[in-house]
C-alpha atoms as a PDB file:
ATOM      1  CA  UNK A   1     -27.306   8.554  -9.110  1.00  0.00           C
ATOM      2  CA  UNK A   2     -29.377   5.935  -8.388  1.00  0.00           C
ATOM      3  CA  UNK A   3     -30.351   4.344  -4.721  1.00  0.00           C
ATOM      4  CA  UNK A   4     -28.796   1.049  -5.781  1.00  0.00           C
ATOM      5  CA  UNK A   5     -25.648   2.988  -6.884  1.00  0.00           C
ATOM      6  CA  UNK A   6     -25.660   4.746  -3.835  1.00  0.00           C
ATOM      7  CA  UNK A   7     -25.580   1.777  -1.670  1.00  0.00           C
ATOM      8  CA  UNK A   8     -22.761   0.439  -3.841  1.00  0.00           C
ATOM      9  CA  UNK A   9     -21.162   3.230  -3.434  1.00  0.00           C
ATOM     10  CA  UNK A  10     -21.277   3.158   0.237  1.00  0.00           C
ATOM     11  CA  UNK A  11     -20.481  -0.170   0.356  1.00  0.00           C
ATOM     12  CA  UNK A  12     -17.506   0.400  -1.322  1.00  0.00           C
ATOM     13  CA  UNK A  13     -16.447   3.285   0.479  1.00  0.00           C
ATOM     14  CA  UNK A  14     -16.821   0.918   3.825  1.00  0.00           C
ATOM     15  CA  UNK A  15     -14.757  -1.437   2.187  1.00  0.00           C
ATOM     16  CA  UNK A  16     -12.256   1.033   1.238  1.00  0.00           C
ATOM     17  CA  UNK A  17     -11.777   2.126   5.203  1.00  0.00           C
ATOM     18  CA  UNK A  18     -11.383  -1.583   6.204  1.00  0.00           C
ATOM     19  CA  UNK A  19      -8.707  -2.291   3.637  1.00  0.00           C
ATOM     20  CA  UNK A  20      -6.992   1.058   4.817  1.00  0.00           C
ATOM     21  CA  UNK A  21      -7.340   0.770   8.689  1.00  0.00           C
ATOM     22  CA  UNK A  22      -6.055  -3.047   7.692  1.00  0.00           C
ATOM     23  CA  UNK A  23      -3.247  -1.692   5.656  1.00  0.00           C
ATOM     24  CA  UNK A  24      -2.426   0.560   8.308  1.00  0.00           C
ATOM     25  CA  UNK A  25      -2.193  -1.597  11.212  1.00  0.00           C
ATOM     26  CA  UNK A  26       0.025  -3.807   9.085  1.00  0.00           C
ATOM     27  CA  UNK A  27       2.151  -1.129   8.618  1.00  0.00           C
ATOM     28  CA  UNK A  28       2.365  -0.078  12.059  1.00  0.00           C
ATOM     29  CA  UNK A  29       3.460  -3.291  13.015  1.00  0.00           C
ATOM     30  CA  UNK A  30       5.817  -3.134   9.880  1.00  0.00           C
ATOM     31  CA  UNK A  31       7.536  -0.434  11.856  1.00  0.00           C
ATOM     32  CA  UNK A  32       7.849  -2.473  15.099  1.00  0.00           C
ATOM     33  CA  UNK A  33       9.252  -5.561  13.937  1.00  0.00           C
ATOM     34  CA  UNK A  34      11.033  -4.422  11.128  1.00  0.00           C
ATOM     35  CA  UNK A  35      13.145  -1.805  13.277  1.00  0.00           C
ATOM     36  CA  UNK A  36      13.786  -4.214  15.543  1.00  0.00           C
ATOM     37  CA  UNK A  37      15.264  -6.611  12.779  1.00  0.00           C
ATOM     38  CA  UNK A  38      17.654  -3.530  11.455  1.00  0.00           C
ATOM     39  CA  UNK A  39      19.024  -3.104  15.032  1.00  0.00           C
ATOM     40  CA  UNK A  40      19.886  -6.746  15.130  1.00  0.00           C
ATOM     41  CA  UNK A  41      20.992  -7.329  11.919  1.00  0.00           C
ATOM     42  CA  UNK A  42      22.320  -4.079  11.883  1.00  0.00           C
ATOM     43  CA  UNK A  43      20.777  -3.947   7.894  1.00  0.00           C
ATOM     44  CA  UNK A  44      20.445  -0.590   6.313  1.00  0.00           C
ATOM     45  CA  UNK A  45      18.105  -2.436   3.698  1.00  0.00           C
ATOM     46  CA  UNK A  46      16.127  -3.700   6.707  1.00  0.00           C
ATOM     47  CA  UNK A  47      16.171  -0.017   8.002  1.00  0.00           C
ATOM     48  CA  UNK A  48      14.517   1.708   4.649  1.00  0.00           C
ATOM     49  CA  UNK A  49      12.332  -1.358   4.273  1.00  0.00           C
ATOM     50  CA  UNK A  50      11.063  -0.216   7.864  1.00  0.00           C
ATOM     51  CA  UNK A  51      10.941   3.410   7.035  1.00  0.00           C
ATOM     52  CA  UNK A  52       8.975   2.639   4.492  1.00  0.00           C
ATOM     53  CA  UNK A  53       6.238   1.485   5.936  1.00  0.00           C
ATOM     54  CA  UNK A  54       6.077   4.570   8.043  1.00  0.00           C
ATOM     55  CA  UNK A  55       6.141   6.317   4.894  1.00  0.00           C
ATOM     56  CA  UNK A  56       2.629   3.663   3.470  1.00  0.00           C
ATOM     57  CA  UNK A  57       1.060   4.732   7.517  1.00  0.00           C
ATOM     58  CA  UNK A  58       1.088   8.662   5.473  1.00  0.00           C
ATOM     59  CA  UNK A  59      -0.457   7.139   2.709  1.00  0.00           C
ATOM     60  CA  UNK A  60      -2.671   5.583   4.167  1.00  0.00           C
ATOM     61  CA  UNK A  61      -3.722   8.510   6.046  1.00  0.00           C
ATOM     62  CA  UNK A  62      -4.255  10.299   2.877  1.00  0.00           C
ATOM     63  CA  UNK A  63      -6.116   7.864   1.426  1.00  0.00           C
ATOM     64  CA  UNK A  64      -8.400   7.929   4.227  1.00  0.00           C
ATOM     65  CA  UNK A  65      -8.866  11.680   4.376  1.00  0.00           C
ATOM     66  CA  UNK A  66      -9.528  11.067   0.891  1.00  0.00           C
ATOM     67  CA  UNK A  67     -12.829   8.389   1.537  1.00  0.00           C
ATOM     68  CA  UNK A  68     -13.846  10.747   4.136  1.00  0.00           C
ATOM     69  CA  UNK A  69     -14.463  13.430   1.901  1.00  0.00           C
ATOM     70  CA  UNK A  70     -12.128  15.930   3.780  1.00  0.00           C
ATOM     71  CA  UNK A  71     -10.873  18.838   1.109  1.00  0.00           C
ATOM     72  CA  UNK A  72      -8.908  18.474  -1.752  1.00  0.00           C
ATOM     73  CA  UNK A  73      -6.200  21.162  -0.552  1.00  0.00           C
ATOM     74  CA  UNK A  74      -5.517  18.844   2.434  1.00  0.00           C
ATOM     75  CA  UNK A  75      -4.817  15.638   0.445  1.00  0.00           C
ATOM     76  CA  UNK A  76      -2.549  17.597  -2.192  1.00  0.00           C
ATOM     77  CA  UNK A  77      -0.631  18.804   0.768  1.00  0.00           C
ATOM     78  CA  UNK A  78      -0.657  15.188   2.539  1.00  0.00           C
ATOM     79  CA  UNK A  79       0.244  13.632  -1.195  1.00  0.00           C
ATOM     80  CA  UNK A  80       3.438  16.415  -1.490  1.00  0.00           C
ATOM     81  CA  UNK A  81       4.217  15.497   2.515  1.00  0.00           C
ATOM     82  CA  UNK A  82       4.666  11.425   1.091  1.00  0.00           C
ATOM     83  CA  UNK A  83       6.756  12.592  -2.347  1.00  0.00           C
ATOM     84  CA  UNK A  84       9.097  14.227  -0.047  1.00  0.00           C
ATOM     85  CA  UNK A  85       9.329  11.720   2.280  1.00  0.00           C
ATOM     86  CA  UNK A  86      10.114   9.316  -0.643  1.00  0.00           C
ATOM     87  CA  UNK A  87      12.708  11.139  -1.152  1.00  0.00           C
ATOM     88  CA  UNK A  88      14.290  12.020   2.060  1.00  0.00           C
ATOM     89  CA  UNK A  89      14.291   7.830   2.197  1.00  0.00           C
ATOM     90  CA  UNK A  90      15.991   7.404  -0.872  1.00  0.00           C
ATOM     91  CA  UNK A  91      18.810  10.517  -0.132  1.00  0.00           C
ATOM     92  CA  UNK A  92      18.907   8.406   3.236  1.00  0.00           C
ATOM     93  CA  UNK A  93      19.330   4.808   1.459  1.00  0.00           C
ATOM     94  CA  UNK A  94      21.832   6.009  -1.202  1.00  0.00           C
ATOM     95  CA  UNK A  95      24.222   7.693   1.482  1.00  0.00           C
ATOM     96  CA  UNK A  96      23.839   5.066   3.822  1.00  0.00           C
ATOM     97  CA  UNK A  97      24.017   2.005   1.277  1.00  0.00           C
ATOM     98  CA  UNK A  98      27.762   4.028  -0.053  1.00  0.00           C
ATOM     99  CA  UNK A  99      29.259   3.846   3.519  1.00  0.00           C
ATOM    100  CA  UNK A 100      27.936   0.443   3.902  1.00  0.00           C
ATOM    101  CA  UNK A 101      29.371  -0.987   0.944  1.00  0.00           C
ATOM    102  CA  UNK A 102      32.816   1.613   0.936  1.00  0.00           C
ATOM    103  CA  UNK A 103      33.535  -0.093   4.892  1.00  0.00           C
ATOM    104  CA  UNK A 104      33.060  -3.542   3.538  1.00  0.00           C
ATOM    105  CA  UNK A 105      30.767  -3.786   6.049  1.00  0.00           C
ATOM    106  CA  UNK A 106      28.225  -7.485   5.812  1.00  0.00           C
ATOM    107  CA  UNK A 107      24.839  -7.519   7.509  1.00  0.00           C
ATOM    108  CA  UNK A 108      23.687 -10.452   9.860  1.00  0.00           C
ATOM    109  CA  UNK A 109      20.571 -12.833   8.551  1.00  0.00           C
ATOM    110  CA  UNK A 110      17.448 -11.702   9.769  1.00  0.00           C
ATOM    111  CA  UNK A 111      14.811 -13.787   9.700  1.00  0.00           C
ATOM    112  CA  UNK A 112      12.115 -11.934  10.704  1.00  0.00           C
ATOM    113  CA  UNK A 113      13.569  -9.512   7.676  1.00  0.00           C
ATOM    114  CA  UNK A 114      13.187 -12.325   5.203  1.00  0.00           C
ATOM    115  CA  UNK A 115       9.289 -13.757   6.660  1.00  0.00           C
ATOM    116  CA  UNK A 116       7.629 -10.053   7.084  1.00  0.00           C
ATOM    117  CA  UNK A 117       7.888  -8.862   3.010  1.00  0.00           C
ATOM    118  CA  UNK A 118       6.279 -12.327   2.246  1.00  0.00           C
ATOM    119  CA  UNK A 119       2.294 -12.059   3.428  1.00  0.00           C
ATOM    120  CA  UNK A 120       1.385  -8.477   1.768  1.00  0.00           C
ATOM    121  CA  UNK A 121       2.111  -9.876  -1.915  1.00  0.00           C
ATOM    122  CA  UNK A 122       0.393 -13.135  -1.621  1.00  0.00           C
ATOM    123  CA  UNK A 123      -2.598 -11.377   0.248  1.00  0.00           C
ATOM    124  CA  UNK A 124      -2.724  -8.576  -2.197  1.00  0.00           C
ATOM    125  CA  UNK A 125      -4.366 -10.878  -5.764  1.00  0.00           C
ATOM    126  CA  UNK A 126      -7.246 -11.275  -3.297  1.00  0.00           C
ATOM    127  CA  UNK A 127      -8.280  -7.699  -3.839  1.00  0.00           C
ATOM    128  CA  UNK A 128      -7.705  -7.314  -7.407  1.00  0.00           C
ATOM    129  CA  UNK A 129     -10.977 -10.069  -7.975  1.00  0.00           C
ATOM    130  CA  UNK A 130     -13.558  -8.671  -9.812  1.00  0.00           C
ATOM    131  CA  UNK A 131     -16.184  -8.546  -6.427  1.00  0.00           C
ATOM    132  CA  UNK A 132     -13.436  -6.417  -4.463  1.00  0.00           C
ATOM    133  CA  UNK A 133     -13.101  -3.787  -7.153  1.00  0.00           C
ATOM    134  CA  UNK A 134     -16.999  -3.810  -7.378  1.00  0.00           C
ATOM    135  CA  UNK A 135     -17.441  -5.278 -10.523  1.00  0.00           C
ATOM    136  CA  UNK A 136     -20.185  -7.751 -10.793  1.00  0.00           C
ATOM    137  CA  UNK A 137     -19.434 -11.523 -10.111  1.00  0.00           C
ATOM    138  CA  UNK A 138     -17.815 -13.409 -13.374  1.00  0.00           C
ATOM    139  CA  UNK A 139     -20.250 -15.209 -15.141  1.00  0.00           C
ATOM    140  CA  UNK A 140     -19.727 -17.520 -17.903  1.00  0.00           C
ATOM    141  CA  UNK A 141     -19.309 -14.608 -20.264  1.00  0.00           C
ATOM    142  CA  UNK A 142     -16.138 -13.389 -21.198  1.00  0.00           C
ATOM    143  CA  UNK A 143     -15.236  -9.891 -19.394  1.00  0.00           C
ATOM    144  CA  UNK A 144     -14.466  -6.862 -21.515  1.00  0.00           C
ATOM    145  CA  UNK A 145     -11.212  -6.131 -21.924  1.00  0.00           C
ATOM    146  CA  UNK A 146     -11.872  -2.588 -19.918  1.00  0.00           C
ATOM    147  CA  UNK A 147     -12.278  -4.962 -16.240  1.00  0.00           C
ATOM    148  CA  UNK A 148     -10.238  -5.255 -13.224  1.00  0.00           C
ATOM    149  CA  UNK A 149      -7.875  -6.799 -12.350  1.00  0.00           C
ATOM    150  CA  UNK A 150      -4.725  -5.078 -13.552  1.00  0.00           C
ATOM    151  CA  UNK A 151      -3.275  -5.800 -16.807  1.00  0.00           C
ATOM    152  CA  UNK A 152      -6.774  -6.275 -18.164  1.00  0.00           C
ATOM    153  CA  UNK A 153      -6.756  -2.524 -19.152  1.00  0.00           C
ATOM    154  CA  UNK A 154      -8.427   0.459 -17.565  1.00  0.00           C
ATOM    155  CA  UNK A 155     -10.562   0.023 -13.555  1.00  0.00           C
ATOM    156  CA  UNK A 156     -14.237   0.396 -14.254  1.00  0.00           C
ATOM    157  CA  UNK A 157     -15.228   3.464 -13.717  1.00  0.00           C
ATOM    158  CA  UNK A 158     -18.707   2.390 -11.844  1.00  0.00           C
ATOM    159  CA  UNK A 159     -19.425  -0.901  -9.831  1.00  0.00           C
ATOM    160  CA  UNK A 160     -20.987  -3.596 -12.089  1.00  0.00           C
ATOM    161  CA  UNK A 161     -20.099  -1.996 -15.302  1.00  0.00           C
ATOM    162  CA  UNK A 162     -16.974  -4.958 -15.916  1.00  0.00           C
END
């Protein structure tokens, strides 16, 4: 590896931690205003929406043990720690969503349940550009069909090689 791929490997790496610790602190917040929108709305979707997120702060954690460099027997057991907790949230959701619907029962509106979902998606394009997933800028050549961003085919497997 060269010094120039080195340092583009580093600065990647930072990147990486900023979009995690971003992601995370999103997600942490998720929890706080989300929760409180269940309670009020008394919304079981609300609830696993809010759940969720804690589930992502896991993730998250994982994927920053993973940039660290920490072991690989740690992040298998952190990823097997998230599967299950995907599915303790969906054993939760389906019981929960039966006695919902079997009582009849209608949630309030919730408005900060329906403003929330609505940033993370429209942010998210942002990092799919060619310069975030450390390809080279676009130029007025057409990209291989082998670049970033999704649905373009396979990520690069080095910076600058789109």
């Amino acid at each position: 590896m060269t010094a120039t791929d080195e340092g583009a490997r580093r600065a990647l790496v930072r990147r990486g931690f900023v979009l995690e610790w971003a992601t995370l602190g999103w997600n942490v917040a998720g929890i706080i205003i989300l929760g409180i929108a269940a309670v009020t709305a008394r919304s079981v979707a609300l609830a696993g929406f809010g759940l969720d997120s804690l589930i992502e702060i896991g993730a998250s954690a994982v994927v920053i043990w993973e940039l660290s460099g920490t072991g690989e027997q740690r992040q298998r057991r952190g990823l097997r720690l998230i599967g299950y907790a995907f599915t303790a949230l969906a054993v939760y959701l389906l019981a929960q969503s039966t006695a919902v619907l079997a009582a009849g029962f209608r949630p309030r509106h919730s408005p900060p349940g329906i403003i929330w979902p609505a940033p993370p998606p429209s942010a998210a394009p942002s990092s799919w550009s060619p310069s975030a997933s450390g390809c080279s800028p676009p130029t007025s050549r057409p990209r291989p069909s082998g670049c970033w961003p999704p649905g373009t085919g396979p990520r690069p497997a080095s910076p600058g090689s789109c």
